[in-house]
PDB file of N, CA and C in Angstrom:
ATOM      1  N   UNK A   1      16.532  17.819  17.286  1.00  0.00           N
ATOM      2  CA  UNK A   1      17.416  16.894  16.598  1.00  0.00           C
ATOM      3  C   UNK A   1      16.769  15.517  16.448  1.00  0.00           C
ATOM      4  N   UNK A   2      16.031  14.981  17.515  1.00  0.00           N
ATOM      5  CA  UNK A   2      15.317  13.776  17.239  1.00  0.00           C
ATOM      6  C   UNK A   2      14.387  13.804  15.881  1.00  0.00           C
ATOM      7  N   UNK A   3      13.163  15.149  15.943  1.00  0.00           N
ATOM      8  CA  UNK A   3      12.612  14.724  15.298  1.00  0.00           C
ATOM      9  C   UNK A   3      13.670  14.812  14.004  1.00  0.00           C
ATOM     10  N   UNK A   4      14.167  15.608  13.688  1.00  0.00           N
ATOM     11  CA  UNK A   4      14.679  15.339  12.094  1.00  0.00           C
ATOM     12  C   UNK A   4      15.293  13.786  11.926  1.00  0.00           C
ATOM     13  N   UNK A   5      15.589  13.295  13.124  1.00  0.00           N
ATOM     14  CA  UNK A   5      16.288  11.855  12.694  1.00  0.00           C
ATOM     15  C   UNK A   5      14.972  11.294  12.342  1.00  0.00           C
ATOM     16  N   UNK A   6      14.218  11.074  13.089  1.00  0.00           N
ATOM     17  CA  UNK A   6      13.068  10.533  13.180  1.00  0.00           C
ATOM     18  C   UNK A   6      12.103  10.537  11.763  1.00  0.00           C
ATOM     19  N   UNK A   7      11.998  12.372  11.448  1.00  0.00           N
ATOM     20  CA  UNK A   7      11.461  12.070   9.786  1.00  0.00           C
ATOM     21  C   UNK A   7      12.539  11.545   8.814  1.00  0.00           C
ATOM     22  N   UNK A   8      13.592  11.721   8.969  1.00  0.00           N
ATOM     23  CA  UNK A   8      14.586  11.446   7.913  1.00  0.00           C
ATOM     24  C   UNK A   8      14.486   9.914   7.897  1.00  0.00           C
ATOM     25  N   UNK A   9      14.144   9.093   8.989  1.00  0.00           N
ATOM     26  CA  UNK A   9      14.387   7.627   8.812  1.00  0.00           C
ATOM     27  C   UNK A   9      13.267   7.225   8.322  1.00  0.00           C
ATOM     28  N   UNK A  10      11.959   7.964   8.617  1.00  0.00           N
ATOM     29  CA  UNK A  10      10.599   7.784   8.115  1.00  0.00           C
ATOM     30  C   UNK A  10      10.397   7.522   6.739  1.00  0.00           C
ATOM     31  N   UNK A  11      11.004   8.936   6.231  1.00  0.00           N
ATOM     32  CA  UNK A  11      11.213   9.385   4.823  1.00  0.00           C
ATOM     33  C   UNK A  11      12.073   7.958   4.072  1.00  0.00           C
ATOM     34  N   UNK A  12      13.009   7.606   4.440  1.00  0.00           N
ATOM     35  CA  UNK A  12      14.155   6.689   3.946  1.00  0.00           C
ATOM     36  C   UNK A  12      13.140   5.293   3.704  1.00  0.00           C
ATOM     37  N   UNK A  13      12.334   5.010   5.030  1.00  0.00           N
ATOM     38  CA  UNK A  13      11.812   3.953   4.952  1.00  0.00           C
ATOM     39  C   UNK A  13      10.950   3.506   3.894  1.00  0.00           C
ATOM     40  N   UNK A  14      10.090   4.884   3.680  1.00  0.00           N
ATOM     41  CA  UNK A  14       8.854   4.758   2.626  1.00  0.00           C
ATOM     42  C   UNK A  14       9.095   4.698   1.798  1.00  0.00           C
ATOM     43  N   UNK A  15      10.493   5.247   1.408  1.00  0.00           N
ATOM     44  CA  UNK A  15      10.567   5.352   0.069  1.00  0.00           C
ATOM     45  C   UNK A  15      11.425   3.815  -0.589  1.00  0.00           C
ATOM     46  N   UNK A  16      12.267   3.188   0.545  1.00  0.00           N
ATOM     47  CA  UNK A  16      12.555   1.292   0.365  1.00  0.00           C
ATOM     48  C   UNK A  16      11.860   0.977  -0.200  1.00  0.00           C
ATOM     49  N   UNK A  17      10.514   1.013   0.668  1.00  0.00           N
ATOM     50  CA  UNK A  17       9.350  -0.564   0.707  1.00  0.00           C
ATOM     51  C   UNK A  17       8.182   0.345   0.111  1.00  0.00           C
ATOM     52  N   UNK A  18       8.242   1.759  -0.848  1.00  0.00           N
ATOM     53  CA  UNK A  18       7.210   1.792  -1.542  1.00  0.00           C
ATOM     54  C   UNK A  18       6.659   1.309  -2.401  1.00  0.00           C
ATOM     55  N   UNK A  19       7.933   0.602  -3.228  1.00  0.00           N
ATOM     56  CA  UNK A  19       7.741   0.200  -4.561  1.00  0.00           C
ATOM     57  C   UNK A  19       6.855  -1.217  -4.401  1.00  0.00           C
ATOM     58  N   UNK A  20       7.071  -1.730  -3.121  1.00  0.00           N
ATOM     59  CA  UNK A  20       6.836  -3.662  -2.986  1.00  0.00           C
ATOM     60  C   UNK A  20       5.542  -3.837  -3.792  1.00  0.00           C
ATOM     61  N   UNK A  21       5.997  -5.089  -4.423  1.00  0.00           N
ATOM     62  CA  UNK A  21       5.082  -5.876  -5.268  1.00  0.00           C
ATOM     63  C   UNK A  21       4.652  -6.779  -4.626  1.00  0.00           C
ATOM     64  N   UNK A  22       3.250  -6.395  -4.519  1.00  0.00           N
ATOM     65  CA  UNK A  22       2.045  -7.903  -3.738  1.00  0.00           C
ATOM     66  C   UNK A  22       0.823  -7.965  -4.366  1.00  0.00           C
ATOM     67  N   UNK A  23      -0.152  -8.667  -4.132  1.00  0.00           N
ATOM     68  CA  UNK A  23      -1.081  -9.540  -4.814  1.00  0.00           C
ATOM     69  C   UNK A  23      -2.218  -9.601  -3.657  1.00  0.00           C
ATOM     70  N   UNK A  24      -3.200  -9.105  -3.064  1.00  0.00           N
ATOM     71  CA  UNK A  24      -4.387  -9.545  -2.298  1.00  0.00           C
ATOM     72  C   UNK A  24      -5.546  -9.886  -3.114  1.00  0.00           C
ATOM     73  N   UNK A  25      -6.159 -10.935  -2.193  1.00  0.00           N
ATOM     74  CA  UNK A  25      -7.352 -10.997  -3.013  1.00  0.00           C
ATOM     75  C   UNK A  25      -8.754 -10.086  -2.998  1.00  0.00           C
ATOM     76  N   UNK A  26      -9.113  -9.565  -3.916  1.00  0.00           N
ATOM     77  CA  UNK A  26     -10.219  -8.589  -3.364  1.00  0.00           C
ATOM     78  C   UNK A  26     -11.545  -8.790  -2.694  1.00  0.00           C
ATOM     79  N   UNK A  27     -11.717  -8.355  -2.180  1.00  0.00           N
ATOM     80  CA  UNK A  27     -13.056  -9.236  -0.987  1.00  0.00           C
ATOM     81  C   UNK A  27     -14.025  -7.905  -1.327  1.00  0.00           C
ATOM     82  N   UNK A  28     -14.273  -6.879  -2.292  1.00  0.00           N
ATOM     83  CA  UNK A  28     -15.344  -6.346  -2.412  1.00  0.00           C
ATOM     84  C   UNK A  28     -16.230  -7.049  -3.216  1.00  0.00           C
ATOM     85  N   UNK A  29     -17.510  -7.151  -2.487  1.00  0.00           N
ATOM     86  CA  UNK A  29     -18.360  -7.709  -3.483  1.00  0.00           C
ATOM     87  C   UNK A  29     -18.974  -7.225  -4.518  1.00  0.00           C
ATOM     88  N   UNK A  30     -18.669  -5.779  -4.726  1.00  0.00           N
ATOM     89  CA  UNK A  30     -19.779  -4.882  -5.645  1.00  0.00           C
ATOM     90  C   UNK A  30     -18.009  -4.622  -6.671  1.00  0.00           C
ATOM     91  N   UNK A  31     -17.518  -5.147  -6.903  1.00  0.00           N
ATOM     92  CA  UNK A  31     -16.410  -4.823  -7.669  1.00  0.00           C
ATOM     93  C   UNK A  31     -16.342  -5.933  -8.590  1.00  0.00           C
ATOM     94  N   UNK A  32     -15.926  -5.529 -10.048  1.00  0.00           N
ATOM     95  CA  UNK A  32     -15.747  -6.701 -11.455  1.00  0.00           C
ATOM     96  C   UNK A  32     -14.987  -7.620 -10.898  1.00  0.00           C
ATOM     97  N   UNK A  33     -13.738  -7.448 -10.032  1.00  0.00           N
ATOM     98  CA  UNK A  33     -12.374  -8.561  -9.290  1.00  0.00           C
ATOM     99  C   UNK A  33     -12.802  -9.008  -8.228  1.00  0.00           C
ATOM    100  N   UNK A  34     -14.087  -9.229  -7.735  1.00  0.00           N
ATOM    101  CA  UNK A  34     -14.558  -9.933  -7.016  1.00  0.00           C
ATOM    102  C   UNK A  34     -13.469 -10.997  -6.791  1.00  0.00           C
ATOM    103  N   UNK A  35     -13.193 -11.693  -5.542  1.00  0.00           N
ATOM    104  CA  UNK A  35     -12.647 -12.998  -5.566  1.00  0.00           C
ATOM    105  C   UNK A  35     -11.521 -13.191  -6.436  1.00  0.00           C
ATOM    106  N   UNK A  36     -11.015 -12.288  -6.658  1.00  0.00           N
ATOM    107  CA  UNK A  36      -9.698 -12.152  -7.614  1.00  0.00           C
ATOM    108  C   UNK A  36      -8.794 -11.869  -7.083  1.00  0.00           C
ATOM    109  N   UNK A  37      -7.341 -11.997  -7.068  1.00  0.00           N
ATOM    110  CA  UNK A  37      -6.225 -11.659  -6.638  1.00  0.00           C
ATOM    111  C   UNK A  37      -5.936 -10.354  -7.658  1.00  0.00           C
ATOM    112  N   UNK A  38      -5.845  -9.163  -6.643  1.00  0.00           N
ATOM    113  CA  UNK A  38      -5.334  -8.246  -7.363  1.00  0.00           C
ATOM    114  C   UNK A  38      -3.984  -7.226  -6.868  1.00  0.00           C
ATOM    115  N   UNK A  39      -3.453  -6.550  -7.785  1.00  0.00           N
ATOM    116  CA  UNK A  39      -1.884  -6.023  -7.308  1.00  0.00           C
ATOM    117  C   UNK A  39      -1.850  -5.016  -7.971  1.00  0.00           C
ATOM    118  N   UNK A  40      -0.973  -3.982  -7.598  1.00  0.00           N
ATOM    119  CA  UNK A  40      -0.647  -2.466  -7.956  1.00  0.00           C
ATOM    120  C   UNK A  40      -0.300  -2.729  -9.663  1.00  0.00           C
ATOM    121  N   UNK A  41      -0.513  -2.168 -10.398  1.00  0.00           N
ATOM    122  CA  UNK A  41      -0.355  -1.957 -12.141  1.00  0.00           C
ATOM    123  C   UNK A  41      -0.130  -0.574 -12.077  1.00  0.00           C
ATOM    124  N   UNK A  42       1.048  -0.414 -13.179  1.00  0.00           N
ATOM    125  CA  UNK A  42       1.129   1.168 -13.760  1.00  0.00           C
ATOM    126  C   UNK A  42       1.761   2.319 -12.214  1.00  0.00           C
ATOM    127  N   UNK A  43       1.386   3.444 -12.449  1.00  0.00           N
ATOM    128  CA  UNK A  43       1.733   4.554 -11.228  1.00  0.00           C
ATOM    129  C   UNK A  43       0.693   4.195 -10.366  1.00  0.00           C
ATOM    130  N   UNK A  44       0.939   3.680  -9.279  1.00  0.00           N
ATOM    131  CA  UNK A  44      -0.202   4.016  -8.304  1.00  0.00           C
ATOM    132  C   UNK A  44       0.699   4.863  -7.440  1.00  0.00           C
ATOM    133  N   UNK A  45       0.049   5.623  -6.536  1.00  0.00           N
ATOM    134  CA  UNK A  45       0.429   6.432  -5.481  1.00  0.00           C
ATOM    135  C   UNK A  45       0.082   5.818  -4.257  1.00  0.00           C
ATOM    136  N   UNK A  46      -0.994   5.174  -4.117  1.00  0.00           N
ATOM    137  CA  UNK A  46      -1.117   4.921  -2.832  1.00  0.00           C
ATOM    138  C   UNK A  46      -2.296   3.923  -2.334  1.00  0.00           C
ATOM    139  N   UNK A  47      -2.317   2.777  -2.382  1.00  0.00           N
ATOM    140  CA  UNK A  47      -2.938   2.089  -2.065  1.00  0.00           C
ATOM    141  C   UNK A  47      -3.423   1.546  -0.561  1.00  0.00           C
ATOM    142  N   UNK A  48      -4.748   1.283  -0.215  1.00  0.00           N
ATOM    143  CA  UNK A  48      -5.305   1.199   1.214  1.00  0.00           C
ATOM    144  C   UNK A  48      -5.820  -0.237   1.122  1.00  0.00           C
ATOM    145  N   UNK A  49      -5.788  -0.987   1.602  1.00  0.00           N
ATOM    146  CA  UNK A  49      -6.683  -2.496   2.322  1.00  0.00           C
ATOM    147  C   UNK A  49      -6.996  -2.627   3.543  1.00  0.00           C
ATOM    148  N   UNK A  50      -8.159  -2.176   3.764  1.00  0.00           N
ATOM    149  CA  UNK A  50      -8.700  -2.000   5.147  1.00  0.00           C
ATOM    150  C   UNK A  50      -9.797  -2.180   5.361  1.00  0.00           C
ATOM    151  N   UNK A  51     -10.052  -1.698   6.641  1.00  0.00           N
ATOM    152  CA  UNK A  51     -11.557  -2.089   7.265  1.00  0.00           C
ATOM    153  C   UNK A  51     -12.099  -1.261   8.434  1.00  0.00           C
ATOM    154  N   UNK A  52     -13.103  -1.049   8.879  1.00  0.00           N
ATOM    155  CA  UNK A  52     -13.559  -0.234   9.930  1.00  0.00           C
ATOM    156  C   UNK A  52     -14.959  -1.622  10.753  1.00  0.00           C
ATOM    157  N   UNK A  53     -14.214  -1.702  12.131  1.00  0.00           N
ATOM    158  CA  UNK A  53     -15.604  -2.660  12.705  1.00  0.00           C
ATOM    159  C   UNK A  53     -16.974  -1.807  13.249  1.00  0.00           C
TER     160      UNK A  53
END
């Protein structure tokens, strides 16, 4: 019984705050938006901003 609460609230959550509209700036250097503020356009599915040390 937990887990179904547990995915069901999961599920509920992602699907709120999937849509959110934001703006980072892009910090790849080998990319045209270099130093550009960029944000989700059109269908995206799934966007990552990350890093590995």
């Amino acid at each position: 019984m937990n887990f179904i609460l547990f995915a069901s609230l999961s599920l509920l959550t992602s699907f709120s705050f999937g849509q959110y509209n934001f703006s980072l700036e892009d910090l790849n250097s080998t990319s045209p938006s270099f130093n550009q503020d960029v944000s989700p356009s059109g269908n995206v599915s799934l966007v990552y901003f990350g890093h590995y040390n």
